[in-house]
C-alpha atoms as a PDB file:
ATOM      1  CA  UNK A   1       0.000   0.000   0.000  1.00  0.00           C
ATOM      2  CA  UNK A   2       1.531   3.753  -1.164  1.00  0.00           C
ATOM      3  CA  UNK A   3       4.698   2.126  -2.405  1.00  0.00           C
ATOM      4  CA  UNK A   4       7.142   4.358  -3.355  1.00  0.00           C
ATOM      5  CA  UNK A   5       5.142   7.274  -1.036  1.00  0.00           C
ATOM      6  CA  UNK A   6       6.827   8.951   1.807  1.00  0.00           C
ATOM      7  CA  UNK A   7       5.556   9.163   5.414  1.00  0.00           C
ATOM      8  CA  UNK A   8       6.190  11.971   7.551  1.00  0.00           C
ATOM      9  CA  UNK A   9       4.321  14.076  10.509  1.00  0.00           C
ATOM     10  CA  UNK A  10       3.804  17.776   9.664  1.00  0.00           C
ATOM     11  CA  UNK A  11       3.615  19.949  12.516  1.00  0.00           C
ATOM     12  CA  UNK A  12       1.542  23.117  12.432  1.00  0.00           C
ATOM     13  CA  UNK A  13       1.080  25.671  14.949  1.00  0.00           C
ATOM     14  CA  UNK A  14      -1.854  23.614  16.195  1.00  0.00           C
ATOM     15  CA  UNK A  15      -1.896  20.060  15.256  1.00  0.00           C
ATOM     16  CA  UNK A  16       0.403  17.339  14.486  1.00  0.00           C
ATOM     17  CA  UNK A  17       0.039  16.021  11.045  1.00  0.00           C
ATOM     18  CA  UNK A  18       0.375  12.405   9.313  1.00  0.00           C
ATOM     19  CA  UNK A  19       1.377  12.829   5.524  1.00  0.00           C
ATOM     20  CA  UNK A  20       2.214  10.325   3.126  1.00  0.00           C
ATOM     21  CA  UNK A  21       3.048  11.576  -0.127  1.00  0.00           C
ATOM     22  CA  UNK A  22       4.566  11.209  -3.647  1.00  0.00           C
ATOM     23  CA  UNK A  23       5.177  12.147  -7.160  1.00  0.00           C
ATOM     24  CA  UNK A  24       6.253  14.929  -9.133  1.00  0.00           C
ATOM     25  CA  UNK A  25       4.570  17.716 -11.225  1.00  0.00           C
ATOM     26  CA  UNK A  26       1.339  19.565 -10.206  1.00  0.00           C
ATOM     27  CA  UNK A  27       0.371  19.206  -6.791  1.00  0.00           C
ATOM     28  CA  UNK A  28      -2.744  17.445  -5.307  1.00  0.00           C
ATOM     29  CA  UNK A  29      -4.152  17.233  -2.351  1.00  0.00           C
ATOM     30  CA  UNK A  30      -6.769  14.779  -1.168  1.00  0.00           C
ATOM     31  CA  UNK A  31      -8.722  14.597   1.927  1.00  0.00           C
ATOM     32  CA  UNK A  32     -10.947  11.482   3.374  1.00  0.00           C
ATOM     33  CA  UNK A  33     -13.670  11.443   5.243  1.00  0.00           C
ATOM     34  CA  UNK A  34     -15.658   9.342   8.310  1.00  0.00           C
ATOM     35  CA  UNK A  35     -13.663   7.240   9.713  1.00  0.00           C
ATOM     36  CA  UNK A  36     -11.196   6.724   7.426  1.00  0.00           C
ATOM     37  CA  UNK A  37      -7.804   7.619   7.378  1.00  0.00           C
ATOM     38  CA  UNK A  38      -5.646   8.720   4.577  1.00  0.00           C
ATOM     39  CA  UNK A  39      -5.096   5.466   3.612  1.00  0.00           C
ATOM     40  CA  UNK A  40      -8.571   4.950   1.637  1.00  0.00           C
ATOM     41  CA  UNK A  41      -7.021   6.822  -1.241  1.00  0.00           C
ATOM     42  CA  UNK A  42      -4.298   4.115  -1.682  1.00  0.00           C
ATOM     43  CA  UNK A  43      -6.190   2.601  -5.022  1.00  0.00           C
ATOM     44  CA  UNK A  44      -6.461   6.362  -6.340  1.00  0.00           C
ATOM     45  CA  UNK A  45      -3.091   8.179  -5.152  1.00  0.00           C
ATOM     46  CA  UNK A  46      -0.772   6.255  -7.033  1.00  0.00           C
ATOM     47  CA  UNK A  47      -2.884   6.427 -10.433  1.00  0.00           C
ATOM     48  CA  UNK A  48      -2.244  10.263  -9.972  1.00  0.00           C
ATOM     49  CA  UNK A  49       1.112  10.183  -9.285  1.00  0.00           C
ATOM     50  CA  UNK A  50       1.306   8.061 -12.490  1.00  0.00           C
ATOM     51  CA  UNK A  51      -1.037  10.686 -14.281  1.00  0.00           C
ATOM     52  CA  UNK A  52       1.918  13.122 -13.168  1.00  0.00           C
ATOM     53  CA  UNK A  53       1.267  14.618 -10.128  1.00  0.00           C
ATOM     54  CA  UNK A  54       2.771  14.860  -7.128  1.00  0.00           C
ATOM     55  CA  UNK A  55       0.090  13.481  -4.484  1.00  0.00           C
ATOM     56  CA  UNK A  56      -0.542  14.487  -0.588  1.00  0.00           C
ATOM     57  CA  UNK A  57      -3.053  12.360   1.165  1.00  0.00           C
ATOM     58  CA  UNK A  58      -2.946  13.605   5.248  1.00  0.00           C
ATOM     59  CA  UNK A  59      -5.078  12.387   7.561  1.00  0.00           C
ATOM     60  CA  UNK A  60      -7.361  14.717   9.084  1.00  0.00           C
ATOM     61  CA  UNK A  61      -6.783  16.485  12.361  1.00  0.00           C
ATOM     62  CA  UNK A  62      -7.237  13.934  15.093  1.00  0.00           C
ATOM     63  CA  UNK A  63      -8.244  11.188  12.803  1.00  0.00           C
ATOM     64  CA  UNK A  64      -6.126   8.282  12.368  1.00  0.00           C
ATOM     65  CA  UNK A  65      -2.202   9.313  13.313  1.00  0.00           C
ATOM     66  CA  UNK A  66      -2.787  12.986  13.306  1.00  0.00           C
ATOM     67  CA  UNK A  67      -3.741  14.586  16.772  1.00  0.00           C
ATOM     68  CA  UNK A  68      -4.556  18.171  17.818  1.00  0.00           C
ATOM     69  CA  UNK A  69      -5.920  20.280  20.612  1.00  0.00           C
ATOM     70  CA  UNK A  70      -8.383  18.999  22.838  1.00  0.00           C
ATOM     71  CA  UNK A  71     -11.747  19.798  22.082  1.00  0.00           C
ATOM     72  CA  UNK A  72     -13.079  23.070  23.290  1.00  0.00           C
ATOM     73  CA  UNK A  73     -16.508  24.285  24.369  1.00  0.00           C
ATOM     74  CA  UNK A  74     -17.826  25.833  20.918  1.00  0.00           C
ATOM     75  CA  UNK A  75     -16.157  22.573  18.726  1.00  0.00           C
ATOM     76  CA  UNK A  76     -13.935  25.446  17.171  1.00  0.00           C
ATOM     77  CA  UNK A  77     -11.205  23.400  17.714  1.00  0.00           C
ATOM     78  CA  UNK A  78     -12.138  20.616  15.254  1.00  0.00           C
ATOM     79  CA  UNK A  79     -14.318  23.030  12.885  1.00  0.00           C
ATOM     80  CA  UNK A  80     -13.563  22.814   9.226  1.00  0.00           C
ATOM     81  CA  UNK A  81     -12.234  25.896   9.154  1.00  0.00           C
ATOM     82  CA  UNK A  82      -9.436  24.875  12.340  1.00  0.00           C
ATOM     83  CA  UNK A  83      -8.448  21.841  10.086  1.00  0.00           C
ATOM     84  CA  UNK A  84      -7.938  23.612   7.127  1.00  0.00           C
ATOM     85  CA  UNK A  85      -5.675  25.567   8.594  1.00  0.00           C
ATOM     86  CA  UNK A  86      -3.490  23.032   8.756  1.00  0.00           C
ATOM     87  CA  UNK A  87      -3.931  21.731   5.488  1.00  0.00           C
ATOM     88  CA  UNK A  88      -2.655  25.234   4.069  1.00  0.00           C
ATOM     89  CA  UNK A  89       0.509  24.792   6.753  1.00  0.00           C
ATOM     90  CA  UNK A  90       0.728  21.612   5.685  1.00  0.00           C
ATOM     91  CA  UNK A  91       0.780  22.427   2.269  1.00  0.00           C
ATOM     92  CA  UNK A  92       3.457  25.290   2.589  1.00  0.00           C
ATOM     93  CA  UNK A  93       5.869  22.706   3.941  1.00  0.00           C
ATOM     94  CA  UNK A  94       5.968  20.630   1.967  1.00  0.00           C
ATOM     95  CA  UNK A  95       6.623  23.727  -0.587  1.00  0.00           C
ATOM     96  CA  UNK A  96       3.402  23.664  -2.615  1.00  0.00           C
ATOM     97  CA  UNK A  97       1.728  27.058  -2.005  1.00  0.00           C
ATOM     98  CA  UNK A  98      -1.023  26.449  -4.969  1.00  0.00           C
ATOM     99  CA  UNK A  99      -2.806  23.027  -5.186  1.00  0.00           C
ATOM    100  CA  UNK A 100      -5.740  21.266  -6.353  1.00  0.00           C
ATOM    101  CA  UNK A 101      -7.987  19.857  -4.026  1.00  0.00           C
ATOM    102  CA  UNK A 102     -10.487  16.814  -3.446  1.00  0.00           C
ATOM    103  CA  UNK A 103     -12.725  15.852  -0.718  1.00  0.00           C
ATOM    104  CA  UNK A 104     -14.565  13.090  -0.255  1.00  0.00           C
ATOM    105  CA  UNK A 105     -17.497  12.997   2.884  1.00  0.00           C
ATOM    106  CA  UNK A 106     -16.462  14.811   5.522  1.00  0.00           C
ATOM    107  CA  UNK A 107     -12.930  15.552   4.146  1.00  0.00           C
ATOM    108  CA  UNK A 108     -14.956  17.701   1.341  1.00  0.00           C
ATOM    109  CA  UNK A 109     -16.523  19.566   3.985  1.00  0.00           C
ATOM    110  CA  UNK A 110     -12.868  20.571   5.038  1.00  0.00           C
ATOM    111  CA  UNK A 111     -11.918  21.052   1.263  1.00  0.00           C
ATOM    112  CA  UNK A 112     -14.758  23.159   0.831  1.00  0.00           C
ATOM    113  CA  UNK A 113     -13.864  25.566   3.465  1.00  0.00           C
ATOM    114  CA  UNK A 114     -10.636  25.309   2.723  1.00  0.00           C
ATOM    115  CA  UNK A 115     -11.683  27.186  -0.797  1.00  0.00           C
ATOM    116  CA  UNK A 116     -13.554  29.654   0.480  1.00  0.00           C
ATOM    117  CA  UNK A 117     -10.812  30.686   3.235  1.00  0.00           C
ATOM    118  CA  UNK A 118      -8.045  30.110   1.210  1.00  0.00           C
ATOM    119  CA  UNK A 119      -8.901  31.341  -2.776  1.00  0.00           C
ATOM    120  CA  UNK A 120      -5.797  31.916  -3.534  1.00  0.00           C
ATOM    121  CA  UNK A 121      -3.743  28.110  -3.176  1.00  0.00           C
ATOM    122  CA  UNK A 122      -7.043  26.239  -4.714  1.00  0.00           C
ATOM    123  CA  UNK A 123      -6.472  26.523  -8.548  1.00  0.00           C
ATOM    124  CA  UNK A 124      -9.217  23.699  -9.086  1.00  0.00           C
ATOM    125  CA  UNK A 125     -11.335  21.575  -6.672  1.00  0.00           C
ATOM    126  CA  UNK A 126     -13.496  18.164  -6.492  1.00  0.00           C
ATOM    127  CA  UNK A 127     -16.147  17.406  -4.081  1.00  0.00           C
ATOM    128  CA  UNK A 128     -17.185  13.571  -3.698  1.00  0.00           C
ATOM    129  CA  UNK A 129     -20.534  13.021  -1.997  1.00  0.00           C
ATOM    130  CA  UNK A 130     -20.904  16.789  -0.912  1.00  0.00           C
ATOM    131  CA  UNK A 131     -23.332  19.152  -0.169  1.00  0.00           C
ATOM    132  CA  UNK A 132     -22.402  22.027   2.290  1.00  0.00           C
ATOM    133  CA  UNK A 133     -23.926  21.258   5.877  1.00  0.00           C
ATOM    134  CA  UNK A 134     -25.941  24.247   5.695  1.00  0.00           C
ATOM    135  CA  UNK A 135     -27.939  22.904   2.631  1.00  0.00           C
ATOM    136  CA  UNK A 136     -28.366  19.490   4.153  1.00  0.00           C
ATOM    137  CA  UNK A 137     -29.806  21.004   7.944  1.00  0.00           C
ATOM    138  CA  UNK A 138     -31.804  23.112   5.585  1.00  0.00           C
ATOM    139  CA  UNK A 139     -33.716  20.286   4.390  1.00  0.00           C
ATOM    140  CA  UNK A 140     -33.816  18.226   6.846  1.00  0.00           C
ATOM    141  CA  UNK A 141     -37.000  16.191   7.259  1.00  0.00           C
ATOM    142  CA  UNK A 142     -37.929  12.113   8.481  1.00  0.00           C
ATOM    143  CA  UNK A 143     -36.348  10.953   5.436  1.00  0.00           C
ATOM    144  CA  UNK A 144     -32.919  12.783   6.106  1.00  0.00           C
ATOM    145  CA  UNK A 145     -32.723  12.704  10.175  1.00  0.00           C
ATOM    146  CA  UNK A 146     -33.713   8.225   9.716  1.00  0.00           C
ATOM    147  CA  UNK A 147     -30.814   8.085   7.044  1.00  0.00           C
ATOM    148  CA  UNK A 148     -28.532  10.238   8.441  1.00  0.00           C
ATOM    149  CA  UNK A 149     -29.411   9.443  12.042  1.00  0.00           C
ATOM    150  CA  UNK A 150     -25.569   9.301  13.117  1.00  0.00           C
ATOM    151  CA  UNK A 151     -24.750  13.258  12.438  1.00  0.00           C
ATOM    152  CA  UNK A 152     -27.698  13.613  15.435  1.00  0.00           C
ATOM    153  CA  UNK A 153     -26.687  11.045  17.471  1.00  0.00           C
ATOM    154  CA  UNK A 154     -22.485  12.102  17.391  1.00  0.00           C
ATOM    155  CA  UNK A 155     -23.692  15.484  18.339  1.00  0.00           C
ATOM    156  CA  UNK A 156     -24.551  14.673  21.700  1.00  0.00           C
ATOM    157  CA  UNK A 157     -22.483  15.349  24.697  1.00  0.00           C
ATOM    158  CA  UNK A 158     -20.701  12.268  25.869  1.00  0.00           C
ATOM    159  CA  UNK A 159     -23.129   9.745  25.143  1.00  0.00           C
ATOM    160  CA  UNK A 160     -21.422   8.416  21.679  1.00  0.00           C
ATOM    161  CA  UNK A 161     -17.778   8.232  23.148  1.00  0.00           C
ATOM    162  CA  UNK A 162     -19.575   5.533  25.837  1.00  0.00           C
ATOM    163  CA  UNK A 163     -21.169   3.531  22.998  1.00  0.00           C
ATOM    164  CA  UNK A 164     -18.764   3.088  20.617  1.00  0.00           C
ATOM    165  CA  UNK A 165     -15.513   3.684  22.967  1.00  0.00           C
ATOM    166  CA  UNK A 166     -17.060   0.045  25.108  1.00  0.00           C
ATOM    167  CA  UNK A 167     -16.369  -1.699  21.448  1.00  0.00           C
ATOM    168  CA  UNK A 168     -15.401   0.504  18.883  1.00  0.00           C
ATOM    169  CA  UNK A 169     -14.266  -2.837  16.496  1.00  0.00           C
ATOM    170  CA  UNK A 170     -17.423  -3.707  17.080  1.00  0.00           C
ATOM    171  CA  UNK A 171     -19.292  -0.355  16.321  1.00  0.00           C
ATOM    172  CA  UNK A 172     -17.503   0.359  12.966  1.00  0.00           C
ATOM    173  CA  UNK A 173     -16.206  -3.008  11.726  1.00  0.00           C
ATOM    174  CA  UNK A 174     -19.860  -3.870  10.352  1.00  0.00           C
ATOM    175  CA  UNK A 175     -19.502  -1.016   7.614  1.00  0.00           C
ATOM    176  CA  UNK A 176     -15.347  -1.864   7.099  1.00  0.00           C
ATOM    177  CA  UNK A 177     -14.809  -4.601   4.849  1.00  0.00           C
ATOM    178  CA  UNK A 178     -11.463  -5.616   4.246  1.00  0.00           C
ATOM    179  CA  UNK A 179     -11.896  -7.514   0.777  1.00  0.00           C
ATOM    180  CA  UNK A 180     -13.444  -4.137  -0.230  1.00  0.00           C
ATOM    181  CA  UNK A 181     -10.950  -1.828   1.625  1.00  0.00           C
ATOM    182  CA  UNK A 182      -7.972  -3.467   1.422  1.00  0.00           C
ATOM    183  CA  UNK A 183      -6.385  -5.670   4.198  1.00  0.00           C
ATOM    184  CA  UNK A 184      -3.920  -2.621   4.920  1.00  0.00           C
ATOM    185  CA  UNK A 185      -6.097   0.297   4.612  1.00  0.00           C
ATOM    186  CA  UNK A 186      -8.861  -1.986   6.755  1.00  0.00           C
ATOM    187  CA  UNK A 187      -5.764  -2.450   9.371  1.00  0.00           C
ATOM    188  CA  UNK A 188      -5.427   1.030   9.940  1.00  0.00           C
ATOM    189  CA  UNK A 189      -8.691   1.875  10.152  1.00  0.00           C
ATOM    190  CA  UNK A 190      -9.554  -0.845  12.751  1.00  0.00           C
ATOM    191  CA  UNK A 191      -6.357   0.583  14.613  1.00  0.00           C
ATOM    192  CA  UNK A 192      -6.895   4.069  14.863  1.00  0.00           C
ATOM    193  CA  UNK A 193     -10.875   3.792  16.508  1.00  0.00           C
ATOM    194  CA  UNK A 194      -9.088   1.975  18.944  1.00  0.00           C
ATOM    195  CA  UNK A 195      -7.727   4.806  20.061  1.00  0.00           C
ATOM    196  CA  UNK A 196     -10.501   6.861  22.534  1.00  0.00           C
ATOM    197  CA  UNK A 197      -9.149   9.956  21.576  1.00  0.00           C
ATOM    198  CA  UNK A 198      -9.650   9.526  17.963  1.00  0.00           C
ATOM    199  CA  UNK A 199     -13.217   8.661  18.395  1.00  0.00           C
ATOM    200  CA  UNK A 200     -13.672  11.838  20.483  1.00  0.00           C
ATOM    201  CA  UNK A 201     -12.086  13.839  17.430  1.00  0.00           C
ATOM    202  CA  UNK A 202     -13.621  11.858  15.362  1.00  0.00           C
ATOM    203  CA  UNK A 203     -17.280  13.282  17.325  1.00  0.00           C
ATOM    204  CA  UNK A 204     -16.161  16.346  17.133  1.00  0.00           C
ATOM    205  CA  UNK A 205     -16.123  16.956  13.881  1.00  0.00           C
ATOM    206  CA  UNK A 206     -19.974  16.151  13.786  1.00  0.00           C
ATOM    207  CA  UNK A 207     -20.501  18.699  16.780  1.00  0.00           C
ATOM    208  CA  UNK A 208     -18.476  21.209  14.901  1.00  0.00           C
ATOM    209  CA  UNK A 209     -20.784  20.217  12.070  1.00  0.00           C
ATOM    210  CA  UNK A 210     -23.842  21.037  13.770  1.00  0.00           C
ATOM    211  CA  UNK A 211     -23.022  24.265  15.134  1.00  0.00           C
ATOM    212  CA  UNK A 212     -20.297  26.350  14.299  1.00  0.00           C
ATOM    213  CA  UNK A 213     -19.513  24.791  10.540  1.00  0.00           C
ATOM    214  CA  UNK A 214     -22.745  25.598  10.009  1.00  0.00           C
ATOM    215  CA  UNK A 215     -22.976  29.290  11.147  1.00  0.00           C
ATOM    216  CA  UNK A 216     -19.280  29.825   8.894  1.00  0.00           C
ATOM    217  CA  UNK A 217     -21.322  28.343   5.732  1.00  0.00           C
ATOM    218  CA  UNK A 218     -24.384  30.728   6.326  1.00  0.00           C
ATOM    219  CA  UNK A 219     -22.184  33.895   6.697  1.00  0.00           C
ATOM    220  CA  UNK A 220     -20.798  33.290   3.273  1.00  0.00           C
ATOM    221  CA  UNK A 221     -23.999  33.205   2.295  1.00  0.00           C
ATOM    222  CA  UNK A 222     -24.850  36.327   3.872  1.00  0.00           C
ATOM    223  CA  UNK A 223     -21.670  37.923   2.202  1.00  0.00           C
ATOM    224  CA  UNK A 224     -22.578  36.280  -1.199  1.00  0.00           C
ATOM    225  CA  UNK A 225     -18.732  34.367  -0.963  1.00  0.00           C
ATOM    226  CA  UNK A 226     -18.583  31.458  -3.630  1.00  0.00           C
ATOM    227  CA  UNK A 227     -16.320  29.261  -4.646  1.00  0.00           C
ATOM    228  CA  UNK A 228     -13.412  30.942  -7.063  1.00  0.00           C
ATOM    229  CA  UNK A 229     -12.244  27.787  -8.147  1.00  0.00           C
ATOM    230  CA  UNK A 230     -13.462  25.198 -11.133  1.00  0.00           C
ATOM    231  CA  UNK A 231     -15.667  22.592  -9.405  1.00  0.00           C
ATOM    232  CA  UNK A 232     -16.167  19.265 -10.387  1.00  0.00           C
ATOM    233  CA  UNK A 233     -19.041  17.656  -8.202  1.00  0.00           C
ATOM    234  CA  UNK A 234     -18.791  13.625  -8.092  1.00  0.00           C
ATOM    235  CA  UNK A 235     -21.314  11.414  -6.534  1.00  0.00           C
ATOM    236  CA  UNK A 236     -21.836   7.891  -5.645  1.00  0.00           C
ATOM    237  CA  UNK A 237     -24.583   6.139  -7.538  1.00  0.00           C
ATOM    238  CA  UNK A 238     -25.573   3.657  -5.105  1.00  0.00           C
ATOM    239  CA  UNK A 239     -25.551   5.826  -2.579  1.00  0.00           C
ATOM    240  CA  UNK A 240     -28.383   7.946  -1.448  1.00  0.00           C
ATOM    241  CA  UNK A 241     -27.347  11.341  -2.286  1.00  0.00           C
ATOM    242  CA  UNK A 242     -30.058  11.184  -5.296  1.00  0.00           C
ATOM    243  CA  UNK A 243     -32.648   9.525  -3.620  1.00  0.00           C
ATOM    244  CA  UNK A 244     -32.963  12.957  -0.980  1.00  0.00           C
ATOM    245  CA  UNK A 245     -32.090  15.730  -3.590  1.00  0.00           C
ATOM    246  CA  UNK A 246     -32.468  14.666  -7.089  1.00  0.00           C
ATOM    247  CA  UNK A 247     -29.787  16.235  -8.999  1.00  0.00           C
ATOM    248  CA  UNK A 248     -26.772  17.812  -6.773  1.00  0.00           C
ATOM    249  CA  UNK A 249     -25.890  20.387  -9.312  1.00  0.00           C
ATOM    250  CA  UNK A 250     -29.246  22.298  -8.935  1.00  0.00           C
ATOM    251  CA  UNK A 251     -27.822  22.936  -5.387  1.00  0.00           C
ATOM    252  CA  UNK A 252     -24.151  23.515  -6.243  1.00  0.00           C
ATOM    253  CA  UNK A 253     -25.605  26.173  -8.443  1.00  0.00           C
ATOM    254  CA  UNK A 254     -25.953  28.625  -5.655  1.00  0.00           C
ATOM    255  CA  UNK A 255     -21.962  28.280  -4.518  1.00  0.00           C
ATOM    256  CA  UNK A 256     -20.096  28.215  -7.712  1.00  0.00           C
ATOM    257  CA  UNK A 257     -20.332  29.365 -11.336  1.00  0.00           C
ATOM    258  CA  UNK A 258     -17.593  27.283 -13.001  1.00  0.00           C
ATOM    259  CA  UNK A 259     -19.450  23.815 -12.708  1.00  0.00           C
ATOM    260  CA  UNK A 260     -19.644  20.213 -13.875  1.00  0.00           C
ATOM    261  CA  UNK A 261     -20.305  17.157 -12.115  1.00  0.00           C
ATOM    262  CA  UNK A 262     -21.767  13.400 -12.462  1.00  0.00           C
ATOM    263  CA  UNK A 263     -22.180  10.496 -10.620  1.00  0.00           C
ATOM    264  CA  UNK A 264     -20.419   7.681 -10.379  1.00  0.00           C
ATOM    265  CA  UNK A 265     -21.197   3.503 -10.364  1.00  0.00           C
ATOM    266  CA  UNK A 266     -20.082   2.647  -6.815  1.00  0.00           C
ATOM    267  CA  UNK A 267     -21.459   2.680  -3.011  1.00  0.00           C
ATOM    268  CA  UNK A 268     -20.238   4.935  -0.677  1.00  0.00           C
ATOM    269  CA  UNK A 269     -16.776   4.773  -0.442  1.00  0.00           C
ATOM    270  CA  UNK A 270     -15.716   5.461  -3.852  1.00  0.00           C
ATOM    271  CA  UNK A 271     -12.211   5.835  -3.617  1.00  0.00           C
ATOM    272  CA  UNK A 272     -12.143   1.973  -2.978  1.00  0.00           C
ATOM    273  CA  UNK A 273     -14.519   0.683  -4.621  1.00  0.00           C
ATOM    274  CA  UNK A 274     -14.509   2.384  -8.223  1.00  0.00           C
ATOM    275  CA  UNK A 275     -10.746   3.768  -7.682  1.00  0.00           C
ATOM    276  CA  UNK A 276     -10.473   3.645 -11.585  1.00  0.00           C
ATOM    277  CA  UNK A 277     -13.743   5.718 -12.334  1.00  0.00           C
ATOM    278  CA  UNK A 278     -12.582   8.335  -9.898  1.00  0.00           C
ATOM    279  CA  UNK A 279      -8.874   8.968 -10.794  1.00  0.00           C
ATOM    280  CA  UNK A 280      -9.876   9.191 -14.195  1.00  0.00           C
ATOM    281  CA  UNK A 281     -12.633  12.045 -13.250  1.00  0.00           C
ATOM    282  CA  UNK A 282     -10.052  13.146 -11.147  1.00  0.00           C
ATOM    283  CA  UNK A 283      -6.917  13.543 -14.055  1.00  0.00           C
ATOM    284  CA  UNK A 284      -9.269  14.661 -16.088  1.00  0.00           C
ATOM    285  CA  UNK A 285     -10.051  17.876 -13.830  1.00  0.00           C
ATOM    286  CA  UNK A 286      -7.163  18.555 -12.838  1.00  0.00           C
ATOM    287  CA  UNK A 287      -4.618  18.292 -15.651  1.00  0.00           C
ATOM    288  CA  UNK A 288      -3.368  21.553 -16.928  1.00  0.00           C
ATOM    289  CA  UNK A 289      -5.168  22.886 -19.682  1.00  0.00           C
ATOM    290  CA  UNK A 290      -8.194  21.266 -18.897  1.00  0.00           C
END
């Protein structure tokens, strides 16, 4: 897995970092989402590099081998806009001060506000199986709160780090198959939740979510702030981002000008299980003259 990719850990005035990272030529980064680590790109990270880029895949602040502050009172701490700080710093030492960018779940959360902080070192950006939080809580109804039950439930106080700290194998193993993932990538995954503070980061993020994630998105709403960049929206078929809003782009509409976007033949987790679709919607984006 990531053969022929360096390790390191990046440390930025507020977190400590885990990077792996490769390749030469224009720089990309990619961010995961819940609960994965960095490792779920390892089917798409090399097929960039190939593509010729150079590829950084991090793992999010607190998730997997990265760790940062403890969690304060307002979730600031772990908001999206905290944790793309770091991407930027993270970024910037590795010596790439303009990038493209990808997301997937709550990783394009990050990546989003990572665009609209930063304009100036996104020169193109994908979001996989994204909407902003704002324009989910907006429509929330039975439908979204019974499918999306868990962004409710890891927004309570203290509760969640009980359940799934008293077997946390047990509470995400179910949705972690390794055949799918990967024995590796699965390895690390079932590692890190072991870890009680990586669940409680892992929470966090949700809480931030909730509450002060979503106040950020409304006030560049308010402002009329949108998305500089060239977007390409991706989305998995087989999952239900369809089913609750028809067609994504109707939404995206209302954030960015420069648009494009399609789904994709895979469940969830796309990055493992239709690697080849997405680095090639990926290249395609990205590559210079495009």
């Amino acid at each position: 897995m990531f053969e022929n990719f360096t390790t390191r850990q990046v440390d930025t005035e507020e977190a400590s970092i885990f990077v792996r990272h490769a390749g030469s030529g224009p720089p990309v980064l990619l961010l995961h989402g819940h609960p994965r680590t960095s490792a779920t790109w390892h089917r798409v990270a090399p097929r960039l590099v190939d593509a010729g880029f150079t590829v950084v895949c991090p793992d999010l602040r607190g998730y997997g081998s990265s760790r940062g502050p403890e969690p304060s009172p307002d979730h600031s701490a772990h908001s999206k806009r905290a944790v793309a700080r770091d991407m930027v710093a993270v970024m910037r030492q590795l010596g790439h001060e303009h990038f493209c960018l990808a997301g997937h779940d709550r990783g394009s959360y990050v990546a989003l506000r990572l665009t609209l902080d930063h304009p100036e070192a996104v020169e193109r950006l994908a979001l996989i199986d994204c909407l902003p939080i704002s324009e989910h809580l907006r429509r929330v109804d039975a439908d979204f709160a019974t499918r999306w039950w868990h962004w409710f439930f890891f927004a309570q106080p203290d509760i969640p780090e009980r359940v799934i700290n008293a077997n946390p194998v047990g509470w995400y193993g179910p949705k972690a198959d390794a055949a799918t993932m990967g024995a590796e990538n699965h390895a690390e995954l079932m590692a890190a939740v072991r870890h009680p503070e990586v669940v409680r980061a892992m929470l966090e993020d949700y809480r931030a979510g909730l509450s002060v994630d979503r106040a950020h998105e409304e006030a560049d709403q308010a402002a009329h702030r949108r998305v500089a960049a060239p977007l390409r929206v991706l989305w998995s078929l087989q999952d239900d981002l369809e089913d609750l809003y028809g067609d994504p782009l109707a939404i995206w509409r209302a954030w960015a000008d420069d648009l494009d976007g399609f789904g994709i033949a895979s469940g969830h987790h796309v990055a493992e299980e239709n690697p080849e679709a997405l680095s090639a919607a990926l290249v395609d984006h990205f590559r210079p003259g495009s």
